[in-house]
C-alpha atoms as a PDB file:
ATOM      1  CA  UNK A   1       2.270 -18.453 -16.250  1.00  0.00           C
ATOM      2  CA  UNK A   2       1.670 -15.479 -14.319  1.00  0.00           C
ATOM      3  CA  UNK A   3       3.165 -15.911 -10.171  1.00  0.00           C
ATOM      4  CA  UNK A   4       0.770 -15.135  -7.398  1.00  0.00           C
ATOM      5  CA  UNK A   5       2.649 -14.297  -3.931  1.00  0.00           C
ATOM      6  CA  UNK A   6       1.256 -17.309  -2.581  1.00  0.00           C
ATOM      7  CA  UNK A   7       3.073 -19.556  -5.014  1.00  0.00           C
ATOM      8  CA  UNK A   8       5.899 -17.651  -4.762  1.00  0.00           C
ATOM      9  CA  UNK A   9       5.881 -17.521  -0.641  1.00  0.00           C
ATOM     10  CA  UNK A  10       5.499 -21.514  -1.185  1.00  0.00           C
ATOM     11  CA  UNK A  11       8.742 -21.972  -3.100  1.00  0.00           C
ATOM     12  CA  UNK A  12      10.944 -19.661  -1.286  1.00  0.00           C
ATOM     13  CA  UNK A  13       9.393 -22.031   1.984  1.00  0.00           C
ATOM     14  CA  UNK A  14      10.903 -24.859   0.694  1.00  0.00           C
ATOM     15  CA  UNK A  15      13.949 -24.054  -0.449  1.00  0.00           C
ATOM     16  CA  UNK A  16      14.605 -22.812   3.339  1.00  0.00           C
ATOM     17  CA  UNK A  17      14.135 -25.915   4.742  1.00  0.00           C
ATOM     18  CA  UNK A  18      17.082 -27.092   2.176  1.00  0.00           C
ATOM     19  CA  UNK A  19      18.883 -24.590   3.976  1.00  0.00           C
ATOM     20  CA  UNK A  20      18.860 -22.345   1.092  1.00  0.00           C
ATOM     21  CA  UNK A  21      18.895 -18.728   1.567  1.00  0.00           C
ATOM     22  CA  UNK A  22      16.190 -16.703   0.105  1.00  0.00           C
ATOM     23  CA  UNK A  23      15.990 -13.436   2.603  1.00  0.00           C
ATOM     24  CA  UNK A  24      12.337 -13.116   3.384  1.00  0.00           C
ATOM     25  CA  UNK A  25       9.453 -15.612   2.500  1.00  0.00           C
ATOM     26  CA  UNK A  26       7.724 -12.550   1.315  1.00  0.00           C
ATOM     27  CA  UNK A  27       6.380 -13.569  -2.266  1.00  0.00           C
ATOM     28  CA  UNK A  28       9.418 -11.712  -4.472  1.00  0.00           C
ATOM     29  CA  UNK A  29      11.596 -13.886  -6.303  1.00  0.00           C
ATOM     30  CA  UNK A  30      14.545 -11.604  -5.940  1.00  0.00           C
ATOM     31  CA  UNK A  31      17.960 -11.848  -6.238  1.00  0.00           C
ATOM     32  CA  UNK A  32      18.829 -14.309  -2.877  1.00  0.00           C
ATOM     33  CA  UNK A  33      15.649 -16.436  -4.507  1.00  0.00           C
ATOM     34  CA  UNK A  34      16.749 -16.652  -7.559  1.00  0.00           C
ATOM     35  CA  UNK A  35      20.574 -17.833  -6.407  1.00  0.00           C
ATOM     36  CA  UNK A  36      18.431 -20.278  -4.275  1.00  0.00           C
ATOM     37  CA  UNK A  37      16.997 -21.677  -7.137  1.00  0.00           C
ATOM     38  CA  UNK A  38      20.051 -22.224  -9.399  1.00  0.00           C
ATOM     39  CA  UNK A  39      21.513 -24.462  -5.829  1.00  0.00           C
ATOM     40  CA  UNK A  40      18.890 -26.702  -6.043  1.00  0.00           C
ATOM     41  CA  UNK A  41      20.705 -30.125  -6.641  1.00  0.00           C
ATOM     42  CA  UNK A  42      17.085 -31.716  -7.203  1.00  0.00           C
ATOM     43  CA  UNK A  43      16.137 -29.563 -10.304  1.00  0.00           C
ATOM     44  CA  UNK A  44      18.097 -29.699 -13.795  1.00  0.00           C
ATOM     45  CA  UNK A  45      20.877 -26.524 -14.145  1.00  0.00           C
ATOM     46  CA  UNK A  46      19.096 -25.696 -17.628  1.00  0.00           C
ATOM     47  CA  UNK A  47      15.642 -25.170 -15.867  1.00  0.00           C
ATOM     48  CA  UNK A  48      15.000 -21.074 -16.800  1.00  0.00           C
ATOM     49  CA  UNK A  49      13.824 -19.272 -12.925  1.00  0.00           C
ATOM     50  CA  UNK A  50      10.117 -19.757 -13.896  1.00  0.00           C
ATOM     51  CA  UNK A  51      10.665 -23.550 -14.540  1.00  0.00           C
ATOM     52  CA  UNK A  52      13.134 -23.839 -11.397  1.00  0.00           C
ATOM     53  CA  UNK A  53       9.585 -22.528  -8.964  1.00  0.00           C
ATOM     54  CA  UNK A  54       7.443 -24.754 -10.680  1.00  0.00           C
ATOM     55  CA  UNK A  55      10.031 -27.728  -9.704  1.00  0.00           C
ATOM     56  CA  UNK A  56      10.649 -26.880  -6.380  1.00  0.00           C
ATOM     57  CA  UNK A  57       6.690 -26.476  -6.067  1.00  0.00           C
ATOM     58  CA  UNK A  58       6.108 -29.913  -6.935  1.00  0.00           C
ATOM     59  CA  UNK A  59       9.284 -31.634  -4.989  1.00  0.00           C
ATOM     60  CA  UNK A  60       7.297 -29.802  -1.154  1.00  0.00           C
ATOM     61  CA  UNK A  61       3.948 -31.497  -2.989  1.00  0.00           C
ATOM     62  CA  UNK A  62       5.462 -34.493  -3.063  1.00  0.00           C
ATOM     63  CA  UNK A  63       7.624 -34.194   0.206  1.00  0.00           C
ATOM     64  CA  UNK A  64       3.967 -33.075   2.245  1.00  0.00           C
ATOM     65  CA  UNK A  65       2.339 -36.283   0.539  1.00  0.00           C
ATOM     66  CA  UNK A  66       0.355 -34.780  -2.278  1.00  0.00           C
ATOM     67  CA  UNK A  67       1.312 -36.040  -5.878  1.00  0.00           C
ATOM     68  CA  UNK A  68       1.495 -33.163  -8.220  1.00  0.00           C
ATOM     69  CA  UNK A  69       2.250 -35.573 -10.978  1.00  0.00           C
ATOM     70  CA  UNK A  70       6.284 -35.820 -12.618  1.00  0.00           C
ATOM     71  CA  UNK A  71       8.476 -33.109 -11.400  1.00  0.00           C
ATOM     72  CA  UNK A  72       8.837 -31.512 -14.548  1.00  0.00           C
ATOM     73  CA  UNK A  73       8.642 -27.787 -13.935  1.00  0.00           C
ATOM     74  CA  UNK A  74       5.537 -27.667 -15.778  1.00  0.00           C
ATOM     75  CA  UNK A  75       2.287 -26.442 -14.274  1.00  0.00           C
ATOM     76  CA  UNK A  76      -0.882 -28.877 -15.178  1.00  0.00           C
ATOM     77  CA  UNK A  77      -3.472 -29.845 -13.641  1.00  0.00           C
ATOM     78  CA  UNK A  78      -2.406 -32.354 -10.989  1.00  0.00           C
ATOM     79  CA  UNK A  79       0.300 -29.703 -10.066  1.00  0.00           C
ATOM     80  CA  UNK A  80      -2.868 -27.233  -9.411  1.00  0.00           C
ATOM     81  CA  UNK A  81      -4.879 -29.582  -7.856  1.00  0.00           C
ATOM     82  CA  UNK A  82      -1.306 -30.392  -5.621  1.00  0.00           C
ATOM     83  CA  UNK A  83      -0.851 -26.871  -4.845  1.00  0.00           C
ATOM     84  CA  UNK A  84      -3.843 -26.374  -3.884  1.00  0.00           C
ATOM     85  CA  UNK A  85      -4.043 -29.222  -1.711  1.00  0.00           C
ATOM     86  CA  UNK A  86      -0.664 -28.429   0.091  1.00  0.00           C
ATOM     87  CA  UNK A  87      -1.429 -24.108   0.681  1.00  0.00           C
ATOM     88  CA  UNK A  88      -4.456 -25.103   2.785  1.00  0.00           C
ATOM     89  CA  UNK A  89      -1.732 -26.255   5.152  1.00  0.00           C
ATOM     90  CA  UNK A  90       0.942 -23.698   5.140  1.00  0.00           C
ATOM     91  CA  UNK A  91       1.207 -20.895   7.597  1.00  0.00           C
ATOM     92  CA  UNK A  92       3.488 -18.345   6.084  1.00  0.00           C
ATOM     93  CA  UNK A  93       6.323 -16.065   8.892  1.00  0.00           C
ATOM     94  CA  UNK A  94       5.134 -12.554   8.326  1.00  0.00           C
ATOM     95  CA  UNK A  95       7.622 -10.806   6.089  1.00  0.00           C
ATOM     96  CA  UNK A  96      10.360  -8.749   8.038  1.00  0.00           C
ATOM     97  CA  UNK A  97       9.964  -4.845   7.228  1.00  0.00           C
ATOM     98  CA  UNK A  98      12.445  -3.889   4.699  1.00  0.00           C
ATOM     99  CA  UNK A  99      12.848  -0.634   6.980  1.00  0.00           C
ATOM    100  CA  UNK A 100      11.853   0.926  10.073  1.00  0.00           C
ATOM    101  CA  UNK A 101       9.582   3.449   8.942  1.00  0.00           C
ATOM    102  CA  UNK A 102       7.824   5.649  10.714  1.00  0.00           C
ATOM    103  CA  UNK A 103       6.432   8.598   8.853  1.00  0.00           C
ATOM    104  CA  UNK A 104       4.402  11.829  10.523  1.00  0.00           C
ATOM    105  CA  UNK A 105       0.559  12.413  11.292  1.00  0.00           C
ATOM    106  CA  UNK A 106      -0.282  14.524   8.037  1.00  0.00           C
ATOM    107  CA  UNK A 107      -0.728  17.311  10.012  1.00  0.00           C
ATOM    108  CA  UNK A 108       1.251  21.135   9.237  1.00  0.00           C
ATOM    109  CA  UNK A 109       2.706  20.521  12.339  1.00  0.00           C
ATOM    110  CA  UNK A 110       4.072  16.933  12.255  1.00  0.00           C
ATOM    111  CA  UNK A 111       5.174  17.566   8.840  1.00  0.00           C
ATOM    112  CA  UNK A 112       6.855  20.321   9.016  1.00  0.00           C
ATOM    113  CA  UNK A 113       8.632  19.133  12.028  1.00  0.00           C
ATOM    114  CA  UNK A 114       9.734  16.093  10.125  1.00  0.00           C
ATOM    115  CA  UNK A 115      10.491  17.061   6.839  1.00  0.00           C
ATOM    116  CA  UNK A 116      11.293  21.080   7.221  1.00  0.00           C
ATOM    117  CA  UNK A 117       9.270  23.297   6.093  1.00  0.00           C
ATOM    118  CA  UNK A 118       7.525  23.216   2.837  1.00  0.00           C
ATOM    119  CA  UNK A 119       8.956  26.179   0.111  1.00  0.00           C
ATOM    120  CA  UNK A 120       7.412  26.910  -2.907  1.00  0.00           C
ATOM    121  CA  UNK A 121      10.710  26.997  -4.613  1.00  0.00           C
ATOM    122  CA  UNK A 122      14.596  26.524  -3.336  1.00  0.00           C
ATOM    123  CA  UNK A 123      14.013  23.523  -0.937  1.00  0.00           C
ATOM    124  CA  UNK A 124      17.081  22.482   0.319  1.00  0.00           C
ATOM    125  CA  UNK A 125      15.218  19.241   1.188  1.00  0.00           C
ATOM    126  CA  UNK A 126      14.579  18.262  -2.236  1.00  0.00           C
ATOM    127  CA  UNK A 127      16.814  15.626  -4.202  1.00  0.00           C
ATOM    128  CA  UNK A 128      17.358  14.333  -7.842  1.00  0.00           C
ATOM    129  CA  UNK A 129      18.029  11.172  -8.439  1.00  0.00           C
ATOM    130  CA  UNK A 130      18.052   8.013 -10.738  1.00  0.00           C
ATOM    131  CA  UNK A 131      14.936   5.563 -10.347  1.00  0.00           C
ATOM    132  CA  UNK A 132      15.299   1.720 -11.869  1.00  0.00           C
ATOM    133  CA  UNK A 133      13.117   1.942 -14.627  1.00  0.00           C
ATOM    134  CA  UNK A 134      11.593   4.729 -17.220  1.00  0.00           C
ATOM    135  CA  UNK A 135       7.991   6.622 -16.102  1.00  0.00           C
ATOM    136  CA  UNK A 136       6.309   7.878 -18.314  1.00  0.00           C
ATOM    137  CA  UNK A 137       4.856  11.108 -17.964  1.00  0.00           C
ATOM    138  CA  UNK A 138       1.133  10.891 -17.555  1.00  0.00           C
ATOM    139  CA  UNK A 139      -0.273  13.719 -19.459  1.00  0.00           C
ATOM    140  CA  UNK A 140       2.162  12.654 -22.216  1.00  0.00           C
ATOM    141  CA  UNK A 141       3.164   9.212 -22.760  1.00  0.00           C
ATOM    142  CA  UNK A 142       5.395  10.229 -25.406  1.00  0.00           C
ATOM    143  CA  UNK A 143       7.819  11.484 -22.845  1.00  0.00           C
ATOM    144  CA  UNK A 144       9.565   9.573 -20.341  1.00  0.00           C
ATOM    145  CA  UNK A 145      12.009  10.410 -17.644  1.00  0.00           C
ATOM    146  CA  UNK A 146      14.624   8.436 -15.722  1.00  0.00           C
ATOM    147  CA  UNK A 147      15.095  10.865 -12.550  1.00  0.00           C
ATOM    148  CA  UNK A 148      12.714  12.178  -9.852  1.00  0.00           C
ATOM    149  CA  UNK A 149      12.678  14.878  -6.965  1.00  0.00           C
ATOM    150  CA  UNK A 150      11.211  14.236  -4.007  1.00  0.00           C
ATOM    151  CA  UNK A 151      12.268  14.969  -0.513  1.00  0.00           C
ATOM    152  CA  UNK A 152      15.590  13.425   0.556  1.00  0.00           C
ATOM    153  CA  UNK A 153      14.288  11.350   3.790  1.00  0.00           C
ATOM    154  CA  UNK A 154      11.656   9.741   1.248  1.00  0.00           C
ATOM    155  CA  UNK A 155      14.588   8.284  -1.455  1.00  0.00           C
ATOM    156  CA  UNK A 156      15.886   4.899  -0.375  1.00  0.00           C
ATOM    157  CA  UNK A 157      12.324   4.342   0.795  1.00  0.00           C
ATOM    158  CA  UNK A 158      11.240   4.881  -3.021  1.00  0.00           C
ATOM    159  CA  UNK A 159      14.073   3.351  -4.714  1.00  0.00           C
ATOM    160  CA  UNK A 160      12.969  -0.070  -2.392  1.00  0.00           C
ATOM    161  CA  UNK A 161       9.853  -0.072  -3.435  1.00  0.00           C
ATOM    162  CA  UNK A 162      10.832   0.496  -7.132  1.00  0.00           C
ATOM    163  CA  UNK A 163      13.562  -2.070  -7.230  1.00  0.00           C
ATOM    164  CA  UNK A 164      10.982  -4.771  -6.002  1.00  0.00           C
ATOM    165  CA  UNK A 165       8.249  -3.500  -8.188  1.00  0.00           C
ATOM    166  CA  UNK A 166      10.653  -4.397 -11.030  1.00  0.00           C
ATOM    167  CA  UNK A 167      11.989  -7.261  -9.760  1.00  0.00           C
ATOM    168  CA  UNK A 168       8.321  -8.542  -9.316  1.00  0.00           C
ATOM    169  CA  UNK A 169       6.566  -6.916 -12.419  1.00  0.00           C
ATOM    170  CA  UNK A 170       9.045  -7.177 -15.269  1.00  0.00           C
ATOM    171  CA  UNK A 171       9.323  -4.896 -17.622  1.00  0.00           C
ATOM    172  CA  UNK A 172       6.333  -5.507 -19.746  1.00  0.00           C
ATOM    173  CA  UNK A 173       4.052  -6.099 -17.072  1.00  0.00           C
ATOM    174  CA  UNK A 174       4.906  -2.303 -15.328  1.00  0.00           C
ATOM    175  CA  UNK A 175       4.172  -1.171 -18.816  1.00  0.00           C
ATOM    176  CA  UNK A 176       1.167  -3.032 -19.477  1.00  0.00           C
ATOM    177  CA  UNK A 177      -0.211  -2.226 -15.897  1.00  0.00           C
ATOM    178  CA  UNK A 178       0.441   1.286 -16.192  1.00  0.00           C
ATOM    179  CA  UNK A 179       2.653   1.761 -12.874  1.00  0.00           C
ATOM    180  CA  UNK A 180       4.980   3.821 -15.014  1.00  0.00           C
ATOM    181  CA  UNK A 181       2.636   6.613 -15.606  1.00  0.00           C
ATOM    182  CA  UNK A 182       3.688   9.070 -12.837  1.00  0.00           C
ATOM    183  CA  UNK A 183       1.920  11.951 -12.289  1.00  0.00           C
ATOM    184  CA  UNK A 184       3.891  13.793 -10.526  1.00  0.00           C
ATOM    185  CA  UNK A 185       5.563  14.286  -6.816  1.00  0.00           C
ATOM    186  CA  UNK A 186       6.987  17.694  -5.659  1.00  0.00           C
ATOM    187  CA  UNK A 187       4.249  20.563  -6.330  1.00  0.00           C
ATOM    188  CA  UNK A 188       3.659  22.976  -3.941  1.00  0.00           C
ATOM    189  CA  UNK A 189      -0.133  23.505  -3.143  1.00  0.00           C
ATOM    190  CA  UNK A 190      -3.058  23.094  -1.378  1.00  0.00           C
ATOM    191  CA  UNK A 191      -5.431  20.043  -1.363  1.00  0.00           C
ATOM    192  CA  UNK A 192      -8.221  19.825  -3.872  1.00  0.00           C
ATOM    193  CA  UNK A 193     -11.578  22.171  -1.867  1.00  0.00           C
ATOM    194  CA  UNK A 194      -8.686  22.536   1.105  1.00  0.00           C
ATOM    195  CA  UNK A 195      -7.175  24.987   3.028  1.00  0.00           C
ATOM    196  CA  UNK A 196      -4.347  23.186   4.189  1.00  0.00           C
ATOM    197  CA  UNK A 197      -0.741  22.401   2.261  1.00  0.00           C
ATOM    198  CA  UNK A 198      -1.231  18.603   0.282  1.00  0.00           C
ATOM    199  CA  UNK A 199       1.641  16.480   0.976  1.00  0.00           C
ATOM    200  CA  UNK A 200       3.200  16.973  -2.359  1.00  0.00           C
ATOM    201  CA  UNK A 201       4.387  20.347  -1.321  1.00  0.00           C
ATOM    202  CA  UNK A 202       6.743  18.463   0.437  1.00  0.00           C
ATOM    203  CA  UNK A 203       7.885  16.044  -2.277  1.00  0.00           C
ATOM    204  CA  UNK A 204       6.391  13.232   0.168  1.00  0.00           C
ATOM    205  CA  UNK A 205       3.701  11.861  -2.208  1.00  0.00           C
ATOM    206  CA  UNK A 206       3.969  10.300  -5.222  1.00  0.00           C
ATOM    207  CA  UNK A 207       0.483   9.930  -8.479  1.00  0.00           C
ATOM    208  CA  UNK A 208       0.598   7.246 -10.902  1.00  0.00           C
ATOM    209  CA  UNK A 209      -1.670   6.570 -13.520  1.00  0.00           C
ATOM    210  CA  UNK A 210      -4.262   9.766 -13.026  1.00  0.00           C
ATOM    211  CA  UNK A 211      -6.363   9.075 -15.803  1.00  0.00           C
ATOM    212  CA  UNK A 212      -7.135   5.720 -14.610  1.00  0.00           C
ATOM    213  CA  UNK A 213      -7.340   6.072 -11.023  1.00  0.00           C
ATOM    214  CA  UNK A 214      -9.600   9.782 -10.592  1.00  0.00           C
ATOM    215  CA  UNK A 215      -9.645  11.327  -7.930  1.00  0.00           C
ATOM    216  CA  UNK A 216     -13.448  11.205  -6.549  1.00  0.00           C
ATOM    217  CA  UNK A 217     -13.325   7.280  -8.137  1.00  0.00           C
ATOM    218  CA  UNK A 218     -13.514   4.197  -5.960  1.00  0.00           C
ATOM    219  CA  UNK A 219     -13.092   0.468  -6.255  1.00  0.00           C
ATOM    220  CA  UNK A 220     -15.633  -0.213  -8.742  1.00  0.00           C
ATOM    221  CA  UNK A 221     -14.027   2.291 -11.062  1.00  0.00           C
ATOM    222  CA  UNK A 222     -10.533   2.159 -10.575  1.00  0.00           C
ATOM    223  CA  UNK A 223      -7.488   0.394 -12.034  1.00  0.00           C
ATOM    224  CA  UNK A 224      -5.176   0.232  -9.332  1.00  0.00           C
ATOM    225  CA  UNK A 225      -8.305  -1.761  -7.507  1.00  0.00           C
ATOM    226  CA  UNK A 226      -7.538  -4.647  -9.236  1.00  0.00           C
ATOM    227  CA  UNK A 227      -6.251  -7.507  -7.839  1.00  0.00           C
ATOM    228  CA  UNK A 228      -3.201  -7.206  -9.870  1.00  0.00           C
ATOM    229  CA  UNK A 229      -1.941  -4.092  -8.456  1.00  0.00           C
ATOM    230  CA  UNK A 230      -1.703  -6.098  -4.858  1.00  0.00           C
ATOM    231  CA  UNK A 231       1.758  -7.106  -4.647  1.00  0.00           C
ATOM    232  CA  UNK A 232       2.102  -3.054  -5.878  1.00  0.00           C
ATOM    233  CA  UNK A 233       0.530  -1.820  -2.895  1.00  0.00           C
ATOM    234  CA  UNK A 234       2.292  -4.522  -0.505  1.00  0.00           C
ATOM    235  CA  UNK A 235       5.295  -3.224  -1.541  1.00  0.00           C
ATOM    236  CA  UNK A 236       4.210   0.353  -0.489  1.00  0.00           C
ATOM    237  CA  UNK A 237       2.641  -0.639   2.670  1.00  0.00           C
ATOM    238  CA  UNK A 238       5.586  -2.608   3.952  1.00  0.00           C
ATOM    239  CA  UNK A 239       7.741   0.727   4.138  1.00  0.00           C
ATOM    240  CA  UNK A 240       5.036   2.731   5.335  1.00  0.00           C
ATOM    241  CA  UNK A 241       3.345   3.859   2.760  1.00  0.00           C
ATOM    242  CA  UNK A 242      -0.480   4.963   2.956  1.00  0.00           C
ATOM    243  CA  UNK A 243      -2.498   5.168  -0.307  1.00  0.00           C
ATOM    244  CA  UNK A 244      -5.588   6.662   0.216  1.00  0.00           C
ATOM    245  CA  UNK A 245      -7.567   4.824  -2.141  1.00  0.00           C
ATOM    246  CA  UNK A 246      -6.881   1.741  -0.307  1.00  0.00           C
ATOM    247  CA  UNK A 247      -7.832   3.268   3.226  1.00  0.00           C
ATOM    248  CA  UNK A 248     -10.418   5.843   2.050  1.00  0.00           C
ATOM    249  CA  UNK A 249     -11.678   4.430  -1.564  1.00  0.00           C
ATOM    250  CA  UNK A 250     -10.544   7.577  -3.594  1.00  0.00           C
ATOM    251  CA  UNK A 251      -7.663   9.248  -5.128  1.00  0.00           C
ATOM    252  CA  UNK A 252      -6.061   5.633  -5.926  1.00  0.00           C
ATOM    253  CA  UNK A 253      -3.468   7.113  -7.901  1.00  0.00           C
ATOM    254  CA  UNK A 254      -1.648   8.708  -4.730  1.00  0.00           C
ATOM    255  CA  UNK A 255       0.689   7.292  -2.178  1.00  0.00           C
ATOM    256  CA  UNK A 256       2.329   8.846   0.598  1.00  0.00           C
ATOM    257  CA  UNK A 257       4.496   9.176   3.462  1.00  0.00           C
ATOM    258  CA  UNK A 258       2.383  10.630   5.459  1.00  0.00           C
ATOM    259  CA  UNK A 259      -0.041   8.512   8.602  1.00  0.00           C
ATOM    260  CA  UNK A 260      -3.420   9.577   8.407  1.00  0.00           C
ATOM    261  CA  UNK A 261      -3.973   8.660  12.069  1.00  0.00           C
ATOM    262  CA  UNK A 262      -2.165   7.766  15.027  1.00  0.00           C
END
């Protein structure tokens, strides 16, 4: 089965108040979840990670009073109907930030200020560097690459964001989603019908997926609407990130690190 946050956020509950260690209750079954998992003394050592969250999801339905049937690490019906049951009761800690981010207004000014000044060609401020899984190159599949430039204040802000992606995603599912078709970062120029510098001129903005996520398109049309792509876009948004399809209902393929108001 296919994890929602919520179920996720539920497991990584419980297995704190066994006084297991799980980092945030923030919906990723990372590493410190996983470890979590494998120290439950109530579910069998053989149980795979997916089986493990199913178990400890029916042990706090059974613990809150709500039978999700045997504990078997098998999601039926009774476990649904248990679930369901038991997440109309849970209040959820916000997630910690992963970072104290807090990019520039996206104006000349506040950019410049913060990231240097954008150049055409020779930035100083401009690094290469390994990211966790393939892209491939949107206006050729065919290609991929493993490194990226973007500006060097941006990096372990991206590689986050990337490492949870993966850890959340999988493989196949980044593939079959499409969040490894990048379009692009560092390009020097202005905004589409602009006068002003876009925020790629300062490698500060990242496209993925252009062909399914067009620039004048808006919810009803585009991919990264779905409700798929929200643990995607939580991941962005918790380091600061601002996509502009998701405050202004266009140009869903782009994210940035850039505020578009105070």
């Amino acid at each position: 089965m296919k994890w929602t946050m919520e179920q996720i956020k539920t497991a990584q509950q419980f297995l704190q108040q066994q006084s297991l260690l799980v980092g945030n209750v923030d919906g990723i079954p990372g590493p410190k979840t996983r470890t979590a998992l494998g120290l439950l003394s109530s579910l069998p050592v053989r149980w795979d990670t997916d089986r493990k969250l199913t178990g400890c999801i029916q042990l706090y339905c059974k613990q809150s009073g709500y039978d999700p049937g045997p504990v078997d690490g098998i999601w039926g019906p009774e476990t649904q109907r248990a679930f369901n049951q038991l997440s109309a009761i849970l209040i959820f800690p916000p997630a910690a930030p992963a970072a104290e981010n807090v990019w520039p207004l996206q104006t000349q000014t506040a950019l410049n200020r913060f990231y240097g000044a954008a150049l055409a060609e020779h930035n100083p401020n401009l690094i290469t560097y390994a990211i966790p899984y393939p892209f491939k190159l949107a206006w050729d599949t065919t290609q991929t690459v493993d490194k990226i430039t973007t500006h060097y204040k941006v990096k372990d802000s991206i590689l986050r964001v990337l490492n949870q992606v993966l850890d959340h995603y999988g493989l196949e599912d980044i593939d079959r989603l499409h969040l490894n078709h990048y379009g692009g970062c560092f390009q020097y120029r202005k905004t589409r019908n602009g006068t002003t510098l876009s925020t790629h001129s300062w490698g500060i903005a990242l496209d993925f997926d252009p062909e399914r996520n067009q620039l004048k398109w808006g919810r009803d049309k585009a991919a990264f609407a779905g409700a798929e792509y929200e643990a995607w876009w939580q991941f962005w948004e918790k380091e600061g990130w601002v996509s502009l399809g998701r405050t202004r209902n266009y140009d869903w393929m782009h994210v940035q690190a850039a505020r578009l108001s105070a």
